[in-house]
Every structure is written in structure tokens, then in C-alpha cells.
N, C-alpha and C. Protein backbone atom coordinates (compact mmCIF):
# COMPACT_ATOMS: atom_id res chain seq x y z
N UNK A 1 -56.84 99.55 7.88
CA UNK A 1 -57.96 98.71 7.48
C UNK A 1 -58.51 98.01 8.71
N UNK A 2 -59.61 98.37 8.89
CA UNK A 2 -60.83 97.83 9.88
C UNK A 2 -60.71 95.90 9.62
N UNK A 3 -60.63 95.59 10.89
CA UNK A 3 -60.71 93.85 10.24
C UNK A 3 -62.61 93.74 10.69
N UNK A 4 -62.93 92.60 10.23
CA UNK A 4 -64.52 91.95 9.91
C UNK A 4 -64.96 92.28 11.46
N UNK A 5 -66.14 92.44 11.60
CA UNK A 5 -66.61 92.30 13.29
C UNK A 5 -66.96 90.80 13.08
N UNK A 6 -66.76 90.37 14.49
CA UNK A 6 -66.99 88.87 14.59
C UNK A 6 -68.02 88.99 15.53
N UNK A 7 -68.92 87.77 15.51
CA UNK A 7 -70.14 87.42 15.99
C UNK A 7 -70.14 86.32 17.25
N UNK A 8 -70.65 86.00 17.92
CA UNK A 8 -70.46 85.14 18.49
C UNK A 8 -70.41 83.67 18.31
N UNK A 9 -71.52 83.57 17.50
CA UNK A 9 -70.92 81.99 16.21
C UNK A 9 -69.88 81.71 15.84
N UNK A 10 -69.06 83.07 15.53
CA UNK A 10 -67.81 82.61 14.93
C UNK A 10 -66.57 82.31 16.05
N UNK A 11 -67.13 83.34 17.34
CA UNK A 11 -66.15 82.90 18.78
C UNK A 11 -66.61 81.54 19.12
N UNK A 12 -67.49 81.08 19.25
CA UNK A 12 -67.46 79.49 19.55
C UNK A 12 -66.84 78.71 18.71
N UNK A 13 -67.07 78.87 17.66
CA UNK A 13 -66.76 78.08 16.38
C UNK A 13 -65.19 77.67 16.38
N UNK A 14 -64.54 79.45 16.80
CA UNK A 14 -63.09 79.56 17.28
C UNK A 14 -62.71 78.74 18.40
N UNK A 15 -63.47 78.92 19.35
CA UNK A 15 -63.51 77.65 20.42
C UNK A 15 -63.16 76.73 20.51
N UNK A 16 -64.36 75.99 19.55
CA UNK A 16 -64.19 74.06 19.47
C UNK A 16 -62.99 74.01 18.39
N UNK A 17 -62.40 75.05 17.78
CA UNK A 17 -61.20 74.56 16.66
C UNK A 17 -59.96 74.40 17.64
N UNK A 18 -59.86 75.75 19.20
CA UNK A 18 -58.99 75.58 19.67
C UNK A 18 -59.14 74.50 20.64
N UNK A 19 -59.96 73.82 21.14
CA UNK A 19 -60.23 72.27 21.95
C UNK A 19 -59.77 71.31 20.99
N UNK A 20 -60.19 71.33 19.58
CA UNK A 20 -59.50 70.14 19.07
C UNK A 20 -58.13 70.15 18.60
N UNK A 21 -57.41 71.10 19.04
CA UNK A 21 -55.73 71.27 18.73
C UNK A 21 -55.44 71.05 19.74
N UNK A 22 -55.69 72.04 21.03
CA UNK A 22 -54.87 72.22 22.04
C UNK A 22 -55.15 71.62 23.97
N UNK A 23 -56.97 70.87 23.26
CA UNK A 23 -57.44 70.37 24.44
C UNK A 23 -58.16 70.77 24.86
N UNK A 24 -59.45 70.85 25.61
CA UNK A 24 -59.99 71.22 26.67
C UNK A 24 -59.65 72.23 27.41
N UNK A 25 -58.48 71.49 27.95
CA UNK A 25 -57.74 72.02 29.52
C UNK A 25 -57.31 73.70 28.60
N UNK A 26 -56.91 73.34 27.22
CA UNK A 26 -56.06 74.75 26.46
C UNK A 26 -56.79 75.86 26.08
N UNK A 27 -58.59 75.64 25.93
CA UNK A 27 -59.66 76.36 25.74
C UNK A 27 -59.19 77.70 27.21
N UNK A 28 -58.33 78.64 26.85
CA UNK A 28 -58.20 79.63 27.35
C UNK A 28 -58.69 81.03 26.41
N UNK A 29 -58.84 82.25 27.59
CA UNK A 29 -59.34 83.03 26.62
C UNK A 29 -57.81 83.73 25.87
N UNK A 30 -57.15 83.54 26.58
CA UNK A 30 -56.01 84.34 25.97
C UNK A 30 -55.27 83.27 24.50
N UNK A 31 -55.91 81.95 24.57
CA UNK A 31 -55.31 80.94 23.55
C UNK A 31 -56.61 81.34 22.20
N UNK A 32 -57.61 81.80 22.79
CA UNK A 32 -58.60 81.82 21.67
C UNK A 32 -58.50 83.38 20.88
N UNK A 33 -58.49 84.21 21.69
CA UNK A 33 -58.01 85.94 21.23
C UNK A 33 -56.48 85.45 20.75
N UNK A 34 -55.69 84.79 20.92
CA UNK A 34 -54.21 84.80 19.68
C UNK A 34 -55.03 84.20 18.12
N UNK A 35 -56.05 82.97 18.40
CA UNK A 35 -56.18 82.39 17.25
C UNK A 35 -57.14 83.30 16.42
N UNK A 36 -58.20 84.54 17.11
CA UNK A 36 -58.67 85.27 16.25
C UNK A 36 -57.91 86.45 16.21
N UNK A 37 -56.66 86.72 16.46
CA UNK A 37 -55.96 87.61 16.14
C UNK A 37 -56.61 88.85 16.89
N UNK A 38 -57.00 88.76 17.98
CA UNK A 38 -57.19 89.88 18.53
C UNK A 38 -57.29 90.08 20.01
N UNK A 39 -57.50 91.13 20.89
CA UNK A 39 -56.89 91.35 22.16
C UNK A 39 -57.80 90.21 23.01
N UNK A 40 -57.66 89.37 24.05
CA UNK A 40 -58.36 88.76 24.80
C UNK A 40 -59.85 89.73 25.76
N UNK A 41 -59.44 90.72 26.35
CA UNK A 41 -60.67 91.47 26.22
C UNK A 41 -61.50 91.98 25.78
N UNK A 42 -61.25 91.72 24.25
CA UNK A 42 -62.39 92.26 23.49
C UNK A 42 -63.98 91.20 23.19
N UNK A 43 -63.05 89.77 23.86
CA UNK A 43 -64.08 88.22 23.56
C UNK A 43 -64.95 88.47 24.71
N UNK A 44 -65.03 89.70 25.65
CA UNK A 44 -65.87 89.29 26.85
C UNK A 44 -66.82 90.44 26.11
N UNK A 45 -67.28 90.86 24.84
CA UNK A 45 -67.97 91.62 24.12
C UNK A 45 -69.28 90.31 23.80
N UNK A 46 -68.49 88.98 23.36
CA UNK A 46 -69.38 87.95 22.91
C UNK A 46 -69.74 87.13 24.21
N UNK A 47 -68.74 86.77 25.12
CA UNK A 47 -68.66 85.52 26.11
C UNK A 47 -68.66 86.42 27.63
N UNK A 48 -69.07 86.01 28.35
CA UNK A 48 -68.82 86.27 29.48
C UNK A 48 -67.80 85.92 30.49
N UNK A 49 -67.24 85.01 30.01
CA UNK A 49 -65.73 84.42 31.09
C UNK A 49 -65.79 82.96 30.07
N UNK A 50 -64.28 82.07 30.54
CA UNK A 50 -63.98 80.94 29.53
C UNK A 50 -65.07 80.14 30.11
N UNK A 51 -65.42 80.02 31.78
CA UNK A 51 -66.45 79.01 32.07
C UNK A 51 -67.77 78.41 31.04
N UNK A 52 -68.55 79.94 30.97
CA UNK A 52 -69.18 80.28 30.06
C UNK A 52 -69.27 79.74 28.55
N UNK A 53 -68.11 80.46 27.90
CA UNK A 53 -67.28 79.82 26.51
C UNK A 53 -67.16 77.86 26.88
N UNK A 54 -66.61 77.47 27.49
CA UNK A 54 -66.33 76.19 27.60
C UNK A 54 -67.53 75.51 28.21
N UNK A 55 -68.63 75.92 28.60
CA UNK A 55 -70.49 75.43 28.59
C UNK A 55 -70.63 75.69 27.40
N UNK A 56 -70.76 76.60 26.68
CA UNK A 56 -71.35 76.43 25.35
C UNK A 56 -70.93 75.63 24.24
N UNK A 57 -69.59 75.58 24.29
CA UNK A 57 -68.85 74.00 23.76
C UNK A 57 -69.12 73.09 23.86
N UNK A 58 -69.36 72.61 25.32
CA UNK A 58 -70.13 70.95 26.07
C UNK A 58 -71.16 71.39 25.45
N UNK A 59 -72.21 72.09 25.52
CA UNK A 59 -73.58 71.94 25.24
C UNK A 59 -73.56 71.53 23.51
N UNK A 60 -72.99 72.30 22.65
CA UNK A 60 -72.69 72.33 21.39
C UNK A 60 -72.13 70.86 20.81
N UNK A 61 -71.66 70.35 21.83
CA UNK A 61 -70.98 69.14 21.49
C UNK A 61 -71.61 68.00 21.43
N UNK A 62 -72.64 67.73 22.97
CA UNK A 62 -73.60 67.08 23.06
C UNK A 62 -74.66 67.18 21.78
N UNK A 63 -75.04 68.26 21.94
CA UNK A 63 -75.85 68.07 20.41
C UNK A 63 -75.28 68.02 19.60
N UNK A 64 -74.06 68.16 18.99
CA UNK A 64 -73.55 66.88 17.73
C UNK A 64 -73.82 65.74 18.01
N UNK A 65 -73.24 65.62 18.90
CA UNK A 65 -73.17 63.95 19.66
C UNK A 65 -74.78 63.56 19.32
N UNK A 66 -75.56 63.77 20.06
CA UNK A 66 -77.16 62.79 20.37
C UNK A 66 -77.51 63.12 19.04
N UNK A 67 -77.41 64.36 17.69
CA UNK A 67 -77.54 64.32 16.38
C UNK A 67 -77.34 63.10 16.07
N UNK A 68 -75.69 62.44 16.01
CA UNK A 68 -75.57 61.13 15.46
C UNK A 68 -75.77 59.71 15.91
N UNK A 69 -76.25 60.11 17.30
CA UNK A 69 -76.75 58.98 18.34
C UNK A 69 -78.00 58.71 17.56
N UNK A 70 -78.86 59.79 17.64
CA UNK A 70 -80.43 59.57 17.13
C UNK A 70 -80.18 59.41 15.81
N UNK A 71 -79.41 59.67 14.73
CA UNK A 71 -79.25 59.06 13.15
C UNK A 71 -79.06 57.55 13.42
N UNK A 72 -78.28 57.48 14.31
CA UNK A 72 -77.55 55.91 14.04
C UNK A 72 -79.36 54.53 14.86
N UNK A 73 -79.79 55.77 15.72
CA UNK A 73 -80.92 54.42 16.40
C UNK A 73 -82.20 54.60 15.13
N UNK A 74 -82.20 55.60 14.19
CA UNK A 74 -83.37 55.71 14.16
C UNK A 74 -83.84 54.52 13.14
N UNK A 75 -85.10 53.77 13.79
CA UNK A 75 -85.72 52.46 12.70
C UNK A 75 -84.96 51.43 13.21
N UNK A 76 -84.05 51.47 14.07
CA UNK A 76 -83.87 50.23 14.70
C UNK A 76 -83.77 49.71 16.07
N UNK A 77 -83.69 48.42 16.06
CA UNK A 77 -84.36 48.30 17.59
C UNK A 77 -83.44 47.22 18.07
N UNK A 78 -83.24 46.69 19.46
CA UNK A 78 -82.51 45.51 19.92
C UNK A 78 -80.77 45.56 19.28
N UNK A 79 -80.46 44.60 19.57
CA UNK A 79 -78.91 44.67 19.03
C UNK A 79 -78.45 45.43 17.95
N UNK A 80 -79.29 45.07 16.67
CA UNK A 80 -78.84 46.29 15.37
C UNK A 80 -78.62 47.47 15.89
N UNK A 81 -79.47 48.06 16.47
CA UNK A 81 -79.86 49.89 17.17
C UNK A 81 -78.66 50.11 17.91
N UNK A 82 -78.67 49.15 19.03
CA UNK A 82 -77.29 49.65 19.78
C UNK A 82 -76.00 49.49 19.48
N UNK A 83 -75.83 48.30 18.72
CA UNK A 83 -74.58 48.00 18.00
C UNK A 83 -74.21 49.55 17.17
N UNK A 84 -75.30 49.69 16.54
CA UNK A 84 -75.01 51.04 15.23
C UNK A 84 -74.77 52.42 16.88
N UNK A 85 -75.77 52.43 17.28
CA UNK A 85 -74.92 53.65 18.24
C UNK A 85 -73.92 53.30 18.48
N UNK A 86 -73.35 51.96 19.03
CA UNK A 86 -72.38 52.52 20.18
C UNK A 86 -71.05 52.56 18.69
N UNK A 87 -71.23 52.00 17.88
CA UNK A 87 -70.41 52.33 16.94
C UNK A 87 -70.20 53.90 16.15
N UNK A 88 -71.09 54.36 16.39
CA UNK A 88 -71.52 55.98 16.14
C UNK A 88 -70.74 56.33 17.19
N UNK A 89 -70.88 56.26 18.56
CA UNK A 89 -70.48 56.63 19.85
C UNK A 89 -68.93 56.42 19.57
N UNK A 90 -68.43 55.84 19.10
CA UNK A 90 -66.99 55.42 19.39
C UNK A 90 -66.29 56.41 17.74
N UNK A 91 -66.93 56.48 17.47
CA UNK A 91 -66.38 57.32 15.88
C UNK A 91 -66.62 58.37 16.00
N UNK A 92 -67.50 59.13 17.22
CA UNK A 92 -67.68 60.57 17.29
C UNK A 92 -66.56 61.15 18.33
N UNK A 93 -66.28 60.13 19.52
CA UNK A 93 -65.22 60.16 20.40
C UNK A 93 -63.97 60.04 19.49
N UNK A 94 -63.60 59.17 18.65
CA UNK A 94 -62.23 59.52 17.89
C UNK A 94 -62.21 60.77 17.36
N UNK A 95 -62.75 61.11 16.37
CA UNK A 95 -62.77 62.16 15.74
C UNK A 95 -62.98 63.29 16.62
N UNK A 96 -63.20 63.28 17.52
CA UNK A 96 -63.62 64.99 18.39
C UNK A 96 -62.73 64.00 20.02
N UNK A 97 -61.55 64.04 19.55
CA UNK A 97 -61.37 63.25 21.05
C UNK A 97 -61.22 64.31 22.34
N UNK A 98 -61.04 65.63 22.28
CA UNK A 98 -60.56 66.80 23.23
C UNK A 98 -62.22 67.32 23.36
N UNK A 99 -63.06 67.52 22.67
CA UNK A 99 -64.66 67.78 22.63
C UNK A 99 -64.86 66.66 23.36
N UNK A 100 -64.72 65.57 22.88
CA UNK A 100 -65.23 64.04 24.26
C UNK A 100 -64.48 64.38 25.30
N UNK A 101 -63.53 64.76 25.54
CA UNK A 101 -63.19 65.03 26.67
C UNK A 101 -64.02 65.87 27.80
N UNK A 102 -64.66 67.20 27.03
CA UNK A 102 -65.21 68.21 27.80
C UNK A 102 -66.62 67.79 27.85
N UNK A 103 -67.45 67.13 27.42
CA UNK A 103 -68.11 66.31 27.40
C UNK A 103 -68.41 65.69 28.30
N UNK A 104 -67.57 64.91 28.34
CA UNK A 104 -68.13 63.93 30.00
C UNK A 104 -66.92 64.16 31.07
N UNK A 105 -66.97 65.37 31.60
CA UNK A 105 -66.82 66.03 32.34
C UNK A 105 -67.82 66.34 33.06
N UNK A 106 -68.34 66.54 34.20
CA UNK A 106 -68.99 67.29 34.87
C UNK A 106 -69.58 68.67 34.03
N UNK A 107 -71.29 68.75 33.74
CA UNK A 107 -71.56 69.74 33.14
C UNK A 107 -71.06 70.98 34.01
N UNK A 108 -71.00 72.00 32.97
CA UNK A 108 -70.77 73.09 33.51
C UNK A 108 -71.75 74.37 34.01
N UNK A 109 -73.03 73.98 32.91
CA UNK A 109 -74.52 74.51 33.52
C UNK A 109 -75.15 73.15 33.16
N UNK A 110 -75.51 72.40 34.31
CA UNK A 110 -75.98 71.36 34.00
C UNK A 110 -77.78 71.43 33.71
N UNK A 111 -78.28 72.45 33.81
CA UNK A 111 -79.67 72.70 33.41
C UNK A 111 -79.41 72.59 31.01
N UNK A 112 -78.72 73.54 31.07
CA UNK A 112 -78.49 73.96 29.74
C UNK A 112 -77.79 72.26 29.33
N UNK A 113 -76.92 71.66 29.67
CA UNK A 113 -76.49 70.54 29.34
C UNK A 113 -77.67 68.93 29.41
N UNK A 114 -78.72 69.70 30.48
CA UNK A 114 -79.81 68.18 30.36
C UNK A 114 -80.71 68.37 29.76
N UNK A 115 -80.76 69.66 28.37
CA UNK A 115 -81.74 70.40 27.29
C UNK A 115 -81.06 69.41 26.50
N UNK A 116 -79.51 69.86 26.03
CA UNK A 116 -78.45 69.31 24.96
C UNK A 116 -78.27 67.87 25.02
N UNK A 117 -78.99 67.31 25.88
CA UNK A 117 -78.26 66.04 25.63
C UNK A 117 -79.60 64.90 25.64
N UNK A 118 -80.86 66.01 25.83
CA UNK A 118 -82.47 65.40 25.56
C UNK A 118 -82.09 64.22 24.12
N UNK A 119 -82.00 64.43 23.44
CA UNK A 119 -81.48 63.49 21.61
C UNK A 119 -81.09 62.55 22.22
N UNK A 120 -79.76 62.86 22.55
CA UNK A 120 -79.01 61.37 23.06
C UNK A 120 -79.56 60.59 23.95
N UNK A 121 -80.28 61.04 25.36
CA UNK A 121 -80.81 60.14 25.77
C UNK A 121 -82.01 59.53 25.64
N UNK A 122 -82.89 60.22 24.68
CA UNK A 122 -84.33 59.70 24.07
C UNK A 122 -84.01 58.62 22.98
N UNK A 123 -82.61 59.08 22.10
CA UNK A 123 -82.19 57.44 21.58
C UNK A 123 -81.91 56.43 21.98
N UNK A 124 -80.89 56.90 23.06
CA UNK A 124 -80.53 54.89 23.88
C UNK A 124 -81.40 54.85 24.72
N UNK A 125 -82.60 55.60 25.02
CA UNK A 125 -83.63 54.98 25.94
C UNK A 125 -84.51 54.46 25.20
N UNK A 126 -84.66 54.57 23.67
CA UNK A 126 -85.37 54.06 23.01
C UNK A 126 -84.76 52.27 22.60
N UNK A 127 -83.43 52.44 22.03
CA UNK A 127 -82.66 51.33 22.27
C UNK A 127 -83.37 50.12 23.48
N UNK A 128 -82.69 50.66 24.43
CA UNK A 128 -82.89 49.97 25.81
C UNK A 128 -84.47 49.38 25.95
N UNK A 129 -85.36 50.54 25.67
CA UNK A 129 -86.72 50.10 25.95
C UNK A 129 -87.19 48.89 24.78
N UNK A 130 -86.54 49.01 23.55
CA UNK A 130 -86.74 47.79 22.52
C UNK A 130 -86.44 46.97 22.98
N UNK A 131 -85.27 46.73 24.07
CA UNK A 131 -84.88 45.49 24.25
C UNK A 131 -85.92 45.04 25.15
N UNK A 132 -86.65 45.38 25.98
CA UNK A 132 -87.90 45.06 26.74
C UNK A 132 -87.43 45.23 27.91
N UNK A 133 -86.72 45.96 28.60
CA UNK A 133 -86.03 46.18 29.92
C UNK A 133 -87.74 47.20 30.65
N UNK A 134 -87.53 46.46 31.39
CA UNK A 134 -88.48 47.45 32.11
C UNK A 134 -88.36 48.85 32.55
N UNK A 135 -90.08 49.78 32.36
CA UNK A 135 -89.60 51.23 32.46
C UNK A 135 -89.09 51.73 34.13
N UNK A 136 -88.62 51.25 34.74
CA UNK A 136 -88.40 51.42 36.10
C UNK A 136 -87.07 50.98 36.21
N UNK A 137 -86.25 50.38 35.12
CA UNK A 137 -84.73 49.63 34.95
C UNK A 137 -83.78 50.40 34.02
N UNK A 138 -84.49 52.05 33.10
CA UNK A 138 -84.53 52.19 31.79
C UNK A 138 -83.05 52.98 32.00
N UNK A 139 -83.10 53.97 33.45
CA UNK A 139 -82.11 54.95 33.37
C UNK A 139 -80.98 54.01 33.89
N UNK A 140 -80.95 53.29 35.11
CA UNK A 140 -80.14 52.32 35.28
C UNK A 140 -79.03 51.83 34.36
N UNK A 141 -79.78 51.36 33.06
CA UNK A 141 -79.12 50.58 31.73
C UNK A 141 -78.53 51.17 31.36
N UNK A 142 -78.89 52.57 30.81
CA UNK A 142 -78.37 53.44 29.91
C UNK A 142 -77.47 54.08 30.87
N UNK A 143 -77.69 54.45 31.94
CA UNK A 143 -76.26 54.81 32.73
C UNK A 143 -74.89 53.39 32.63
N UNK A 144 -75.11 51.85 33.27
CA UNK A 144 -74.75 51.39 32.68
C UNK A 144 -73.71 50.80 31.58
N UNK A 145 -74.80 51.22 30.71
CA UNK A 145 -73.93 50.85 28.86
C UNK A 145 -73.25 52.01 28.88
N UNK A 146 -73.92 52.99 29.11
CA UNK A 146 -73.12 54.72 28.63
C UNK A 146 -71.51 54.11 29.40
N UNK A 147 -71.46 53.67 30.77
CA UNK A 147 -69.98 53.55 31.35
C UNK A 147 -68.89 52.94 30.35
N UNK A 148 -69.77 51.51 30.67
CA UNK A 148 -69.21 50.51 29.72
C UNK A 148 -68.26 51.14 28.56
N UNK A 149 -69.31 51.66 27.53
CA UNK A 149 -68.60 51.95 26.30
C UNK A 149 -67.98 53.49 26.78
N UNK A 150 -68.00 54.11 27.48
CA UNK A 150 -67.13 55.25 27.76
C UNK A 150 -66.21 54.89 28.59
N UNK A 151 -66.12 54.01 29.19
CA UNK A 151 -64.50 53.31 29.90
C UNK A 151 -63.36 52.58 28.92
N UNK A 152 -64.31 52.00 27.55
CA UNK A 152 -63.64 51.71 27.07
C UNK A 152 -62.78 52.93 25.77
N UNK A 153 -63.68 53.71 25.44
CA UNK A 153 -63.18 55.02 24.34
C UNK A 153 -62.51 55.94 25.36
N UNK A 154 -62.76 56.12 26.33
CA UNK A 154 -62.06 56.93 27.25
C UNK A 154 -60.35 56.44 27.34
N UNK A 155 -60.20 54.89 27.36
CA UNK A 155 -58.78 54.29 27.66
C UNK A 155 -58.70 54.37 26.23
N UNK A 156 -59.05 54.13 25.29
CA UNK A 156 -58.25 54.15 23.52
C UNK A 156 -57.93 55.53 23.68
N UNK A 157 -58.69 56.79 23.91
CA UNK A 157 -58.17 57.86 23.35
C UNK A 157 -57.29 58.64 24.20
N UNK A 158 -56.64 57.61 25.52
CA UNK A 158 -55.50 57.93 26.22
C UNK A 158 -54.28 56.93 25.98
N UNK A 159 -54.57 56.16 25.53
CA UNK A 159 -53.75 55.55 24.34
C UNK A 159 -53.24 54.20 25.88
N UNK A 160 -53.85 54.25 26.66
CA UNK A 160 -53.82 53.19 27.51
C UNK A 160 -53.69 51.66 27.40
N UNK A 161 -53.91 50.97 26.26
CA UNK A 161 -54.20 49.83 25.91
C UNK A 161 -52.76 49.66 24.94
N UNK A 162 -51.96 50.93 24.45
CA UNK A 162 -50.99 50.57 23.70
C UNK A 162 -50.98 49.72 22.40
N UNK A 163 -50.13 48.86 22.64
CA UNK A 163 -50.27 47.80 21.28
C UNK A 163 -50.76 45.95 22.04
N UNK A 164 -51.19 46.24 23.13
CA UNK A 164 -51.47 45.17 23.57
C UNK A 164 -52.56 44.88 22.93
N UNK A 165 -53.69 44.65 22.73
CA UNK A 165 -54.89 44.87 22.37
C UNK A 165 -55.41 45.55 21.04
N UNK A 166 -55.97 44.96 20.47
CA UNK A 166 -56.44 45.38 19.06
C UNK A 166 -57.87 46.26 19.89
N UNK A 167 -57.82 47.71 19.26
CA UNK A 167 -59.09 48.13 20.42
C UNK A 167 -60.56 48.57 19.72
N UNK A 168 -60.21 48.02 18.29
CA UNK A 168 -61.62 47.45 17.65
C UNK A 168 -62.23 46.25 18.13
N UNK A 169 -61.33 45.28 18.64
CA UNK A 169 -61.50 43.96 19.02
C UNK A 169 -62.62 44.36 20.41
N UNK A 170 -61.39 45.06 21.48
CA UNK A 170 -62.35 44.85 22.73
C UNK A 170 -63.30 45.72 22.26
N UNK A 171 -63.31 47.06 21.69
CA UNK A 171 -64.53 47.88 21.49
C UNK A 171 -66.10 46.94 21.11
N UNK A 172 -65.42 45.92 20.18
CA UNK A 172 -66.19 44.96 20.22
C UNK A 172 -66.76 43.81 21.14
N UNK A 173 -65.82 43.69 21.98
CA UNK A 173 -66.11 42.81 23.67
C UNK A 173 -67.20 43.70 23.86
N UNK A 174 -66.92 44.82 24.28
CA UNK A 174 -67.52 45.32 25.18
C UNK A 174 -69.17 46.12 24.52
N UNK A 175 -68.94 46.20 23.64
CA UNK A 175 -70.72 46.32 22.87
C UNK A 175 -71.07 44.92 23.21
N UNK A 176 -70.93 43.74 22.81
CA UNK A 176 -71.08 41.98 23.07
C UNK A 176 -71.93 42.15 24.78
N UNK A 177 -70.76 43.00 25.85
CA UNK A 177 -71.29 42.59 26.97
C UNK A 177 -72.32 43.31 27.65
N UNK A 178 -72.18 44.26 27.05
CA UNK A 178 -73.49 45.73 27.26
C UNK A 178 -74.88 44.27 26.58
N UNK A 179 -75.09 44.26 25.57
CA UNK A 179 -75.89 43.43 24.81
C UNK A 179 -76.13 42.50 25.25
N UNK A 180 -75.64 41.71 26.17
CA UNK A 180 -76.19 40.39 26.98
C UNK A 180 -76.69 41.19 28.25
N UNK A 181 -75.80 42.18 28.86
CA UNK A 181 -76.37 42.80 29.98
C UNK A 181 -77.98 43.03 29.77
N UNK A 182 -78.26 43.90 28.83
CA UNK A 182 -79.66 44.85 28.49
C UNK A 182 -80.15 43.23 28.30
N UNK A 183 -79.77 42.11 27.76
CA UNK A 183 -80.79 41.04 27.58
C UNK A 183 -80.87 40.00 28.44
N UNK A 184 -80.26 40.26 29.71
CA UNK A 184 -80.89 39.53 30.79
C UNK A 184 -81.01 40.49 31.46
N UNK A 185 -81.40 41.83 31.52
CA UNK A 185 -82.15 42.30 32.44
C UNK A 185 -83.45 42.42 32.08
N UNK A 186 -83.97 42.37 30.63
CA UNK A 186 -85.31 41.81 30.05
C UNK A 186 -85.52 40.77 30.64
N UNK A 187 -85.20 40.06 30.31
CA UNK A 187 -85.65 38.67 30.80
C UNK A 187 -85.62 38.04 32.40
N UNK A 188 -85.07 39.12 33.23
CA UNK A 188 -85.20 38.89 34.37
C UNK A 188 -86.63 39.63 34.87
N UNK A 189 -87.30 40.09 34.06
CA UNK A 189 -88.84 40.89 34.47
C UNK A 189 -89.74 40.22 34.40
């Protein structure tokens, strides 16, 4: 018995299932041909090498990501807007914590990755620009806040903070200090 031909949708798909078990770093081709049950040379029929396979993941990921970035800003503006992203931001990083990983990594075709990630940054630049930050301050900010709250989900989902720290609490500091940041750099214009 002939098994199904598989498509390339379904090799990515296979992909991001084996990043969220086994990691990033585990996105091998020989880890992804065991999980579709079949020889590792037969995936260079769909993919061209794991580099390849593991760009189309980041890219794939990002656009989940700026999907729920741009749900969470859309219709709001100033603190509500960014509060709701970066709270979006921090619930998309738990749940996909090995995908956040490959993510903000160094793109891997960074042309194809600054298509995928157009959403996300047309939302928190929309954010940012509500707050009245000037358009000459806009990428600045959002580079910025993006640290901010990715220094802080980056240390929760390495489990860095331990039991010292409640890390809803600081997750919450640190939206607080992004939010005074973006509002005195308005008001410094």
C-alpha cells in the first residue's frame, strides 16, 4: 500500500509541530522525515535544505504573530492599544515558545522576513504614532518597546526569573515603563 503524497503545506506544517516539541535548534531534516515517516531525502522533493525549511517557519510565524498583533491594536489607540498588544505579544510567545525562539533570531532571508512581518510593524507603528511620538522617533520606539517586552518574555520562557518574581507582575512593570517611555517622548516634541 502506497502511503498519501504529501505536499509541501503539509512539510511545513510538519515543521512548526517538530519546533514546538523539540525546538528550533531540533528542526532537522532527518528529525522531520522520522516524524513523517519517511526517508529524509525524499523532503528535498518539497524544501530545498533545513535553512530554507526553517525561513519558511520564521516567515510563517511572523505572520501569525503581526495576525494577532494587528487583532489586538485594531480601534485602539494610546495605552489601551499597546497594553492589548503587548499582552497579545506575551501570550503568543508562551504558547509558541520554540517558534518565538526562531523568530527573533536573526532572519534567515531577511527580504522574505521584512514582507512577513509588514502586519506587525504597521500595528505598533500605529500604536506608537497614537501616542503622538514624532514621525522621525517612530522606528526608534518600536525598536525600543519591541526590546523591552522581548527581554522580558525572552527571560520567562528560559525560566530565568524562577520563583523569585511573579512574571505577570514584572510583565506588567515593564508594559508600565514602555508606556511612560512612548509618553515622554511625545511630549518631549
Amino acid at each position: 500500500m502506497r502511503r498519501p503524497r504529501l505536499d509541501r503545506e503539509q512539510v511545513v506544517a510538519a515543521a512548526e509541530s517538530t519546533v514546538d516539541e523539540a525546538g528550533w535548534d531540533g528542526l532537522t531534516m532527518a528529525a522531520l522525515a522520522a516524524r513523517l515517516g519517511m526517508r529524509a531525502p525524499s523532503l528535498y522533493n518539497h524544501v530545498a535544505n533545513v535553512e530554507a525549511l526553517r525561513a519558511e517557519v520564521q516567515n510563517r510565524t511572523m505572520i501569525q504573530l503581526g495576525r494577532e498583533l494587528a487583532n489586538a491594536a485594531m480601534g485602539r489607540i494610546g495605552r489601551d492599544g499597546f497594553a492589548e498588544m503587548a499582552l497579545t505579544y506575551r501570550s503568543y510567545a508562551l504558547r509558541h515558545p520554540h517558534r518565538y525562539d526562531g523568530v527573533t533570531r536573526a532572519p534567515i532571508d531577511r527580504d522574505a522576513f521584512g514582507v512577513a512581518a509588514e502586519p506587525a510593524n504597521a500595528a505598533l507603528s500605529a500604536i506608537v504614532r497614537s501616542y503622538g511620538v514624532e514621525p522621525d522617533e517612530i522606528l526608534l520606539a518600536q525598536l525600543a518597546v519591541f526590546a523591552s517586552l522581548h527581554g522580558a518574555v525572552a527571560l520567562e520562557i528560559n525560566g530565568f526569573f524562577g520563583n523569585v518574581v511573579d512574571p505577570d507582575r514584572l510583565y506588567h512593570s515593564v508594559v508600565d515603563a514602555a508606556d511612560r517611555h512612548l509618553l515622554a517622548l511625545a511630549a518631549s516634541t
